[in-house]
N, C-alpha and C. Protein backbone atom coordinates (compact mmCIF):
# COMPACT_ATOMS: atom_id res chain seq x y z
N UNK A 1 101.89 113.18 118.16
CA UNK A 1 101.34 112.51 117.00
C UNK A 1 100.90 111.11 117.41
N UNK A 2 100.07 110.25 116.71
CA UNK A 2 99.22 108.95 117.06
C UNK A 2 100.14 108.37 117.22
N UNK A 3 100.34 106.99 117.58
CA UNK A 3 101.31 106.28 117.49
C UNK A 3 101.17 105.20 116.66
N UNK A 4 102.23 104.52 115.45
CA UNK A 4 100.98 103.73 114.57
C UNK A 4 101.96 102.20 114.71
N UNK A 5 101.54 101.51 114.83
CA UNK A 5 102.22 99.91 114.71
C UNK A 5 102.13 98.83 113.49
N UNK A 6 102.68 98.85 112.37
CA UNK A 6 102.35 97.47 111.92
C UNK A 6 102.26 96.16 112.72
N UNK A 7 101.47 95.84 112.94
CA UNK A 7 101.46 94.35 113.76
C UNK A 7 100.81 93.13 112.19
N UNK A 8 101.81 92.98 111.15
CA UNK A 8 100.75 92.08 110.21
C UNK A 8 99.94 92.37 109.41
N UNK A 9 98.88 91.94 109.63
CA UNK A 9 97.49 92.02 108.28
C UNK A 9 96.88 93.57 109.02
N UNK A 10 96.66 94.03 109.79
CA UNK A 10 96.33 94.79 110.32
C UNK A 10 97.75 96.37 110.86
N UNK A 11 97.19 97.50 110.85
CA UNK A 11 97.83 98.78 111.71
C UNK A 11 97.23 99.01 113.00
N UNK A 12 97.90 99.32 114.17
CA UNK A 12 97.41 99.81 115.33
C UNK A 12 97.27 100.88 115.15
N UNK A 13 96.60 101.85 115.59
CA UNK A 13 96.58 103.39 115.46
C UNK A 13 96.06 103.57 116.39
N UNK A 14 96.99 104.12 117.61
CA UNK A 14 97.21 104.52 119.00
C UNK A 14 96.05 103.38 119.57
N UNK A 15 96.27 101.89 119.43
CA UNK A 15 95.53 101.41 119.76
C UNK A 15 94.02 100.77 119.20
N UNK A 16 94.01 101.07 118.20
CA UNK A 16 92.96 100.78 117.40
C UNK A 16 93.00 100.13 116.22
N UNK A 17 92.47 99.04 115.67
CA UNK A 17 92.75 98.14 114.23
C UNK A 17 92.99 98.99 113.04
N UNK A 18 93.50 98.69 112.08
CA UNK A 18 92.63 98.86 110.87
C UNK A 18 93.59 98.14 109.75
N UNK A 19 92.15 97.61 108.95
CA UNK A 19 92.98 96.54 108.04
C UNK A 19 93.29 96.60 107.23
N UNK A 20 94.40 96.24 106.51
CA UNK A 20 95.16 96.96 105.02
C UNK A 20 94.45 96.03 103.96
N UNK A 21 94.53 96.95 103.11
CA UNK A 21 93.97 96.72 101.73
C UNK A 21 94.85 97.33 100.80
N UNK A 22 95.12 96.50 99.58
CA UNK A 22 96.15 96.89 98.24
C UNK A 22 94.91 97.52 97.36
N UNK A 23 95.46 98.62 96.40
CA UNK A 23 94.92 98.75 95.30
C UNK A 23 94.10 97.66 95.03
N UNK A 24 94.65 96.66 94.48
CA UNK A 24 94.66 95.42 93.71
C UNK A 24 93.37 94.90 94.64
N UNK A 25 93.49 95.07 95.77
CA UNK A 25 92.60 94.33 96.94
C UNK A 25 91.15 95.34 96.54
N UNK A 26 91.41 96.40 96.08
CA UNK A 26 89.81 97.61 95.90
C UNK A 26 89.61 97.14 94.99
N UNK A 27 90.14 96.74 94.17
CA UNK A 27 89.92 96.68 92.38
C UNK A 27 89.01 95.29 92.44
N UNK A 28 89.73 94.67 93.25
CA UNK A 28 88.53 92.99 93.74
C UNK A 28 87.55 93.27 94.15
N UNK A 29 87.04 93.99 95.28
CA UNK A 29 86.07 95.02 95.28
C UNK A 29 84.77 94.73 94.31
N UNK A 30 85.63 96.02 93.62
CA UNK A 30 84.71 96.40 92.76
C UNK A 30 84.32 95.09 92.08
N UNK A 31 85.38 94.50 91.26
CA UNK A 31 84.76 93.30 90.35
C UNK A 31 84.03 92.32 90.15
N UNK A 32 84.20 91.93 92.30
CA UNK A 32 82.71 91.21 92.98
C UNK A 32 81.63 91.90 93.14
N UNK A 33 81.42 93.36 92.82
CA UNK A 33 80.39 94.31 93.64
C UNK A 33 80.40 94.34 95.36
N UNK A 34 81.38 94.51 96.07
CA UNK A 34 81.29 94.52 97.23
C UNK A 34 80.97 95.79 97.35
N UNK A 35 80.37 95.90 98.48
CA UNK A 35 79.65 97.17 98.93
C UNK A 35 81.34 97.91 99.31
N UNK A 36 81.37 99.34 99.22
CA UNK A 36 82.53 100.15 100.32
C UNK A 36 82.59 101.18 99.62
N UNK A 37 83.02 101.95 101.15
CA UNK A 37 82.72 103.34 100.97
C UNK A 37 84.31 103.83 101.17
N UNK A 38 84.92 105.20 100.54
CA UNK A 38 86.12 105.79 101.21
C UNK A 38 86.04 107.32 101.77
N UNK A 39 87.10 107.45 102.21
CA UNK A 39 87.48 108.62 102.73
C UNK A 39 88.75 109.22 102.78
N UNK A 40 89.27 110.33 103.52
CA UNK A 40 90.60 110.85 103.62
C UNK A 40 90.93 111.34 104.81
N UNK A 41 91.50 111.28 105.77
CA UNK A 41 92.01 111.48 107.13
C UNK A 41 93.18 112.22 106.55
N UNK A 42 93.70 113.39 107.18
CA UNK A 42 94.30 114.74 107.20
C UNK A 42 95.48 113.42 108.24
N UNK A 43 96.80 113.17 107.96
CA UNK A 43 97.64 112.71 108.80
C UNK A 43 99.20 113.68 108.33
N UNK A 44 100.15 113.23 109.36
CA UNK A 44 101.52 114.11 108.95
C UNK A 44 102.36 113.07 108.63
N UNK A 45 103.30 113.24 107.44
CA UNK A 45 104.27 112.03 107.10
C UNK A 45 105.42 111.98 107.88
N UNK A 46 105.57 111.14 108.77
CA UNK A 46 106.24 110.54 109.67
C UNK A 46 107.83 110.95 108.99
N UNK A 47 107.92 110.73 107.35
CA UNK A 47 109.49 110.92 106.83
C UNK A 47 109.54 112.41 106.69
N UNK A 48 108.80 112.88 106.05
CA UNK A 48 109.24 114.72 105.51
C UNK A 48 108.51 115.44 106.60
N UNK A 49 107.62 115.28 107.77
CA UNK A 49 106.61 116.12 108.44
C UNK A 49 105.76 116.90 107.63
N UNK A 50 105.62 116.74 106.45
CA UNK A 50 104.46 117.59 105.54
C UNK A 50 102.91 116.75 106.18
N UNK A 51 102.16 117.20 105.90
CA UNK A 51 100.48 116.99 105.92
C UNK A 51 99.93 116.62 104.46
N UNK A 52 99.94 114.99 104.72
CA UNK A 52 99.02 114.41 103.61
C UNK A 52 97.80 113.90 104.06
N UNK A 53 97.87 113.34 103.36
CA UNK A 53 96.08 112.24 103.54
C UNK A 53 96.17 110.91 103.05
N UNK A 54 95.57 110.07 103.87
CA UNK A 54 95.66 108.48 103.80
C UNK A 54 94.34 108.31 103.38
N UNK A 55 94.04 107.22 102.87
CA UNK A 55 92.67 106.61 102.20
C UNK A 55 92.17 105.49 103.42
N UNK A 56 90.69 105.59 103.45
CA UNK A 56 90.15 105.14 104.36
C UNK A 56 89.15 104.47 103.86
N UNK A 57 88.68 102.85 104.00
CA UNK A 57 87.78 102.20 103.10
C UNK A 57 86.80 101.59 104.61
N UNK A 58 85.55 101.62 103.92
CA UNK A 58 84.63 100.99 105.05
C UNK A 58 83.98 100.13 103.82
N UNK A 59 84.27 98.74 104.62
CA UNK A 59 84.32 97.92 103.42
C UNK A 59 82.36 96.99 104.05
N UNK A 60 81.18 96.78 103.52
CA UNK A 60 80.24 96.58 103.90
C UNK A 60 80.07 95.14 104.25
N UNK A 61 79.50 95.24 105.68
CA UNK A 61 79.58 93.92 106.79
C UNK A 61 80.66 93.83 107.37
N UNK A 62 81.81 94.82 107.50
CA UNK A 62 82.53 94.39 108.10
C UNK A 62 83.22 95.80 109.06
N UNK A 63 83.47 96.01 110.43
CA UNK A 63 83.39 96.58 111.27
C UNK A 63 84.79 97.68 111.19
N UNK A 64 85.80 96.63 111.11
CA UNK A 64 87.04 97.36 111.31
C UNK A 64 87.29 98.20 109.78
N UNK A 65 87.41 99.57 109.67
CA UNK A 65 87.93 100.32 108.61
C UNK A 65 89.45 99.44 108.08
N UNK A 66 89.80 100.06 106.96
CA UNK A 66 90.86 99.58 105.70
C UNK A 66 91.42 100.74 105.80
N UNK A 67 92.91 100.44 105.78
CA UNK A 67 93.83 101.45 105.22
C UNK A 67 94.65 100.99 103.92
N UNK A 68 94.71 101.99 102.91
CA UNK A 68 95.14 101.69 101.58
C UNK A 68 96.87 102.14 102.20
N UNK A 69 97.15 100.73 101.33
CA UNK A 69 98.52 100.31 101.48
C UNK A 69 99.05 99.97 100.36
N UNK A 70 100.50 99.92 100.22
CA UNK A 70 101.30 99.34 99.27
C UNK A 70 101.17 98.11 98.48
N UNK A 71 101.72 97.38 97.47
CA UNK A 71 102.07 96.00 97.15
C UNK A 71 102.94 95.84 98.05
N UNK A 72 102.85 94.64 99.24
CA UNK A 72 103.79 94.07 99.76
C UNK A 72 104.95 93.44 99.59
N UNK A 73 105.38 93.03 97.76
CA UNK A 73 106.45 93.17 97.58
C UNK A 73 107.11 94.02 96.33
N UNK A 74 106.21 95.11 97.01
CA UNK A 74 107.44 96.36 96.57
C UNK A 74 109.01 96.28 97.73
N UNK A 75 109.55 97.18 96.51
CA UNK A 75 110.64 97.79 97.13
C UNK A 75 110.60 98.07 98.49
N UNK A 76 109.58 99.14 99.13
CA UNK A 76 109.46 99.22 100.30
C UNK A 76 108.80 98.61 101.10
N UNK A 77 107.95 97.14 100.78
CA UNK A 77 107.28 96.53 101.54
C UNK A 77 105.87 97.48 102.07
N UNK A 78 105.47 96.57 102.93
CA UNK A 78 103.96 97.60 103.39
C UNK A 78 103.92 98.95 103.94
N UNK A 79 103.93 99.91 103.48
CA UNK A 79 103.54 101.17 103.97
C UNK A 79 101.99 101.74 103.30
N UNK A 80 101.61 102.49 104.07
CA UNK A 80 100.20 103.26 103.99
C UNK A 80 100.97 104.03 102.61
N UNK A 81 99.86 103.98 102.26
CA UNK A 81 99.94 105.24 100.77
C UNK A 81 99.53 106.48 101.22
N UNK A 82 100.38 107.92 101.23
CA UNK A 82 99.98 109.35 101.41
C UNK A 82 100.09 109.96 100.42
N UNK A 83 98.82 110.40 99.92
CA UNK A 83 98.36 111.39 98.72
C UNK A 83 99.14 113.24 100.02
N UNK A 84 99.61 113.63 98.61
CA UNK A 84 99.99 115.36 98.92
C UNK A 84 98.82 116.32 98.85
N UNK A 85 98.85 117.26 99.30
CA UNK A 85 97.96 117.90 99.93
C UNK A 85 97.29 118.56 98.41
């Protein structure tokens, strides 16, 4: 399986950026009209091994993809959000 790192404002994924974004952070988005597009990447949950899907934002002018993440002060702090299959 990939290997994934929180390092901060950003996830490594086996080496590769990607920058977190809250709900709250899409919803700004929209309210400025920022350009962005999403998606769904097929990943396995690291806690139960089931196969969900993470949200994937390509946010316009800017290079590195978004991964939809938590409120950082939730209960569990930053984790990726996985929709069930």
């Amino acid at each position: 399986m990939n290997e994934v790192m929180n390092v901060g404002e950003t996830i490594l994924l086996d080496g590769e950026p990607l920058s977190l974004v809250t709900r709250a952070g899409v919803e700004a988005w929209i309210e400025k009209g920022v350009g962005h597009s999403s998606r769904y990447d097929q990943v396995r949950d690291p806690f139960d091994g089931q196969i969900k899907y993470r949200c994937l934002y390509e946010k316009k002018g800017v290079d590195m993809p978004f991964v939809l993440v938590n409120d950082p002060d939730s209960a569990e702090g930053v984790r990726v959000i996985l929709f069930d299959v």
